[in-house]
Protein backbone atom coordinates (compact mmCIF):
# COMPACT_ATOMS: atom_id res chain seq x y z
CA UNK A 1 0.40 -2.28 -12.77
CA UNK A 2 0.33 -4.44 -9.52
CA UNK A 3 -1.87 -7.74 -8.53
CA UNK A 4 -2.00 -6.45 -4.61
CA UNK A 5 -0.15 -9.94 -4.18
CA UNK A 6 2.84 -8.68 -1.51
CA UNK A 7 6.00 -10.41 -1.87
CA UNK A 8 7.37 -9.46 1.24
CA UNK A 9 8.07 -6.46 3.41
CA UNK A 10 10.64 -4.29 3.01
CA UNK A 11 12.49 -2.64 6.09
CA UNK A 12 13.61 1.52 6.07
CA UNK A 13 17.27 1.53 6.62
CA UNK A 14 17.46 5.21 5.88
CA UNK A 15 15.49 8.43 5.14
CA UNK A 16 16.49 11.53 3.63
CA UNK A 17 14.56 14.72 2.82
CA UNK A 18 15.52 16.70 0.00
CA UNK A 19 13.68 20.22 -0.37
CA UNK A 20 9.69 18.70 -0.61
CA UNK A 21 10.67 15.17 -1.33
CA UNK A 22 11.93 12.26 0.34
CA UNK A 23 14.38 9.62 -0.25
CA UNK A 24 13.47 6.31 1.14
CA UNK A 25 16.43 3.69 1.29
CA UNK A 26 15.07 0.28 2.23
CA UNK A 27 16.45 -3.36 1.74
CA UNK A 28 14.66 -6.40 1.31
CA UNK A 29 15.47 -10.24 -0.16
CA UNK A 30 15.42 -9.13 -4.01
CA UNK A 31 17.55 -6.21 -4.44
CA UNK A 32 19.86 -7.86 -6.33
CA UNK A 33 16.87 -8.59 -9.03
CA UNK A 34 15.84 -5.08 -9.14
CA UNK A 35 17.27 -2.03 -11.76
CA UNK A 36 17.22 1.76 -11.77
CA UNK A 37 14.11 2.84 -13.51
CA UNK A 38 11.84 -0.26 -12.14
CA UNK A 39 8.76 0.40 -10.47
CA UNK A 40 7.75 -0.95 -7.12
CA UNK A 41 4.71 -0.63 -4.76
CA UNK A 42 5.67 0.24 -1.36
CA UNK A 43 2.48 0.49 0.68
CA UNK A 44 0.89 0.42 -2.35
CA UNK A 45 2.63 3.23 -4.06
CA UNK A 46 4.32 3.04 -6.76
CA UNK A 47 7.68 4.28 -6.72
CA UNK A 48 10.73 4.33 -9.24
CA UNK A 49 14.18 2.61 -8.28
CA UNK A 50 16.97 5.76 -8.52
CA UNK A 51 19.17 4.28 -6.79
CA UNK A 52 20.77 0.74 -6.10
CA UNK A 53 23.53 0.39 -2.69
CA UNK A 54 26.23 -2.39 -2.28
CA UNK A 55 26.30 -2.81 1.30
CA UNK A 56 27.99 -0.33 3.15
CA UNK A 57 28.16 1.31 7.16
CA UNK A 58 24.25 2.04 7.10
CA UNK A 59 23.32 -1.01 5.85
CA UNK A 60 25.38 -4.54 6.00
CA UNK A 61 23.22 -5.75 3.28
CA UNK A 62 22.50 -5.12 -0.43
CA UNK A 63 19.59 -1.74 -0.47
CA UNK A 64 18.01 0.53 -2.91
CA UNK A 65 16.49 4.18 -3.15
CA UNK A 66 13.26 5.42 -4.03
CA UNK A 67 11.77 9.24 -4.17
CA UNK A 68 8.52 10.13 -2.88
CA UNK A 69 7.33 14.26 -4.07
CA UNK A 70 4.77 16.28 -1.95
CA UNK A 71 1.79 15.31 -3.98
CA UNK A 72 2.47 11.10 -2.84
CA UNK A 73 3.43 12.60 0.68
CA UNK A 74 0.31 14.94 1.05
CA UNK A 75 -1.80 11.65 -0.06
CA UNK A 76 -0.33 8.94 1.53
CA UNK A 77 1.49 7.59 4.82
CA UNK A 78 4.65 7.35 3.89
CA UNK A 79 5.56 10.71 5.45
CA UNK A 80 5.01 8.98 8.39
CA UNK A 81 7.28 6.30 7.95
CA UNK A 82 10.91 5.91 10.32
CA UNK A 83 14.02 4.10 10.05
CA UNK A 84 13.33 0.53 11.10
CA UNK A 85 10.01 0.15 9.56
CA UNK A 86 8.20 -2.56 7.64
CA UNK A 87 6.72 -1.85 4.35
CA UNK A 88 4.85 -4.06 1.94
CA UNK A 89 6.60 -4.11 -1.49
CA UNK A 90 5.47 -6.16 -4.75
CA UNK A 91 7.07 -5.88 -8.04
CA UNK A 92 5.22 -4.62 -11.26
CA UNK A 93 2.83 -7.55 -12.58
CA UNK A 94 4.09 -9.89 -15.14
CA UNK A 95 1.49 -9.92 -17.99
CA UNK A 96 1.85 -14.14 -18.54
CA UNK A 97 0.31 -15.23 -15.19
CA UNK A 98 -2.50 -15.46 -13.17
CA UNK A 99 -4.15 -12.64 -11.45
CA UNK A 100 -4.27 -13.57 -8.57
CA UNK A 101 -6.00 -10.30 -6.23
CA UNK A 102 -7.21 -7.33 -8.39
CA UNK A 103 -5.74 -4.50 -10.70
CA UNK A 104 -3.67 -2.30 -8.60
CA UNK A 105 -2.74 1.12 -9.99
CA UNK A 106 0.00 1.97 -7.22
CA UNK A 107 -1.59 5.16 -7.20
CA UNK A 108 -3.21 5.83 -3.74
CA UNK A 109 -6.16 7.70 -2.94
CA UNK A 110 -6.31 8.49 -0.03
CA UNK A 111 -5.21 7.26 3.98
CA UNK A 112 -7.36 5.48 6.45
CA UNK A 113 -7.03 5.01 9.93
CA UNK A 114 -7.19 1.91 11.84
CA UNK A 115 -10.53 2.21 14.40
CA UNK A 116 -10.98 -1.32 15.32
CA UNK A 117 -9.49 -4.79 15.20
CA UNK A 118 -11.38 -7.89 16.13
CA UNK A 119 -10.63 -11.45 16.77
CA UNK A 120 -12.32 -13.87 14.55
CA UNK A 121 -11.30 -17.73 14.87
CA UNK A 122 -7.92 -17.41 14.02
CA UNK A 123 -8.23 -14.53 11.83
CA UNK A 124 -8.20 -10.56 11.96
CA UNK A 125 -11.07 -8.39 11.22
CA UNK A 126 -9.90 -4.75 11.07
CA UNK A 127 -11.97 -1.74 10.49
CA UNK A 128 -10.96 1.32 9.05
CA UNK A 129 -12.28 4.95 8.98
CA UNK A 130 -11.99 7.52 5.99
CA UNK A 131 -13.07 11.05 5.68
CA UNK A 132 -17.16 10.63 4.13
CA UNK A 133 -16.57 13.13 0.92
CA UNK A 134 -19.85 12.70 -1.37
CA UNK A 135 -17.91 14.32 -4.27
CA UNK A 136 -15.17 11.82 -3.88
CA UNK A 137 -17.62 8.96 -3.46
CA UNK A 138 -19.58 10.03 -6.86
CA UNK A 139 -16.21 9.84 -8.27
CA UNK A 140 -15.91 5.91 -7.53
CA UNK A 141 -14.15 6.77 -4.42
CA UNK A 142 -16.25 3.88 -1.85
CA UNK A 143 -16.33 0.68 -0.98
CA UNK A 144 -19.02 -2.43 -2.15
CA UNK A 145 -19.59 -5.36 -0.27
CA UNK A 146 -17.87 -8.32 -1.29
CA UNK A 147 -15.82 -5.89 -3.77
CA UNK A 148 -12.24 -5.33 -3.57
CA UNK A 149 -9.95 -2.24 -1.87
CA UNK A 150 -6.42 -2.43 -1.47
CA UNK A 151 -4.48 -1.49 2.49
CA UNK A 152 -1.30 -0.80 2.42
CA UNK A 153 -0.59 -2.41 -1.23
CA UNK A 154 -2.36 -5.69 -0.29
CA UNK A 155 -5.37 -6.67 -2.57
CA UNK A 156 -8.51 -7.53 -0.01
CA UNK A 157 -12.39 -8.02 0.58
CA UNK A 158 -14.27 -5.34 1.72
CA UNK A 159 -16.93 -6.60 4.47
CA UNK A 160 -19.74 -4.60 5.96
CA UNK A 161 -18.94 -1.14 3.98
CA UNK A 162 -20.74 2.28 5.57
CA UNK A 163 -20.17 5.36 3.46
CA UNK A 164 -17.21 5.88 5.33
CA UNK A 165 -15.88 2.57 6.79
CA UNK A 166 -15.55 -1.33 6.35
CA UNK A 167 -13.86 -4.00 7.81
CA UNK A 168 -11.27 -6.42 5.87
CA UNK A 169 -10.32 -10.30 7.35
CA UNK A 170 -6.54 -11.05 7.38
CA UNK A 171 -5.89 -14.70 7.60
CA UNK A 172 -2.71 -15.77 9.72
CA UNK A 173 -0.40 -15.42 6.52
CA UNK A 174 -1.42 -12.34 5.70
CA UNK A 175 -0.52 -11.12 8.63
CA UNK A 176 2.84 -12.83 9.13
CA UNK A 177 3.93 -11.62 6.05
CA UNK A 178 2.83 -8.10 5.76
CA UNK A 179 2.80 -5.19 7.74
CA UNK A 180 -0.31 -6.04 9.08
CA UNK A 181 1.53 -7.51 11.85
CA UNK A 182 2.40 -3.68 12.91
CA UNK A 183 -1.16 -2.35 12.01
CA UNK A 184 -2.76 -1.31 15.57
CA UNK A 185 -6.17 1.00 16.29
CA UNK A 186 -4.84 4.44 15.56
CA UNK A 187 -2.76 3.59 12.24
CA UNK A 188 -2.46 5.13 9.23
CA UNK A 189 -2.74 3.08 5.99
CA UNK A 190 -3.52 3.63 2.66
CA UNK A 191 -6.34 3.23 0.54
CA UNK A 192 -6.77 2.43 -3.37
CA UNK A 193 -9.65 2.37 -4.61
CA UNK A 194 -11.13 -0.04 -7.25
CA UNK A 195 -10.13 1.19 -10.40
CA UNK A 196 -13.20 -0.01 -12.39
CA UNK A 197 -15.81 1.49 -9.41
CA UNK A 198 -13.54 4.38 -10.42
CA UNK A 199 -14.67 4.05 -14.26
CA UNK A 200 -18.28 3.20 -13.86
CA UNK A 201 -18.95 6.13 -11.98
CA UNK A 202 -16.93 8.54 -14.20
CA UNK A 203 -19.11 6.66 -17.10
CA UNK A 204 -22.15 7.44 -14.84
CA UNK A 205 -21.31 11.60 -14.86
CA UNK A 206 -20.70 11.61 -18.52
């Protein structure tokens, strides 16, 4: 379980593809915090630690290894991802604090593509575009004004929701330390979801 809180962002130091999956390697500040077995969101999907690197010839630093399978490759963009890249990582939630964005799942729903980023005193609005599916949607699968969605792992506000878009404001920090910085019209993110939308709406079938 995540908060959609990002601790930092993470940077691909190597890829490999084994069969349908892919191994990610990636370093970032708390590596030497982490063990095999823990989960972490990386662009909001949460992965398991298989592997932890003392720093070698491919990377100078301290990295670990993580395993995405078809199914989180068919749903998400990390298939899309290349050596060099940023990618938001947060740790699992610690039960004993505050909450401070929403529940995150780590499990992504779907990808959305960038269509529109607009300045706004300082701050960001982007817009972003998903396939309109009225099955998904009866599922829980939409937005609500003023409700929450999480981009890329981050926990936000939706603003001005259609059936198949909305629009999100990043304040300067948020986009200094996220890879919102890298976010341009045309790119792919993920999308979670609000898990209880999710629940009402499964409630609402039954």
């Amino acid at each position: 379980m995540f908060s959609g809180i990002i601790e930092e962002f993470a940077t691909v130091v190597a890829i490999r593809k084994d069969r349908e999956n892919i191994d990610f390697t990636l370093k970032c500040s708390f590596v030497d915090e982490l063990k095999i077995d823990q989960s972490v969101a990386h662009n909001g999907v949460c992965l398991t630690v298989v592997a932890i690197h003392q720093p070698s010839d491919i990377c100078p630093q301290p990295s670990y290894t993580v395993t995405a399978m078809k199914e989180t490759l068919d749903r998400t963009n990390l298939g899309l991802l290349q050596v060099g890249d940023k990618v938001n990582v947060e740790r699992s939630m610690l039960m004993n604090g505050r909450l401070d964005g929403h529940i995150v799942q780590g499990h992504v729903d779907q990808t959305a593509r960038c269509i529109a980023m607009d300045d706004a005193d300082g701050s960001t609005y982007f817009t972003f575009e998903y396939p309109e599916n009225r099955e998904m949607a009866r599922k829980g699968y939409f937005t609500v004004d003023k409700g929450s969605v999480t981009v890329n792992g981050v926990s936000l506000t939706v603003c001005n929701p259609t059936s198949n878009t909305f629009q999100v404001a990043i304040i300067p920090y948020t986009f200094e330390h996220t890879n919102f910085c890298d976010i341009r019209v045309g790119t792919v993110v993920n999308l979670e979801f609000d898990i209880l939308g999710k629940y009402i709406a499964r409630l609402q079938q039954l």
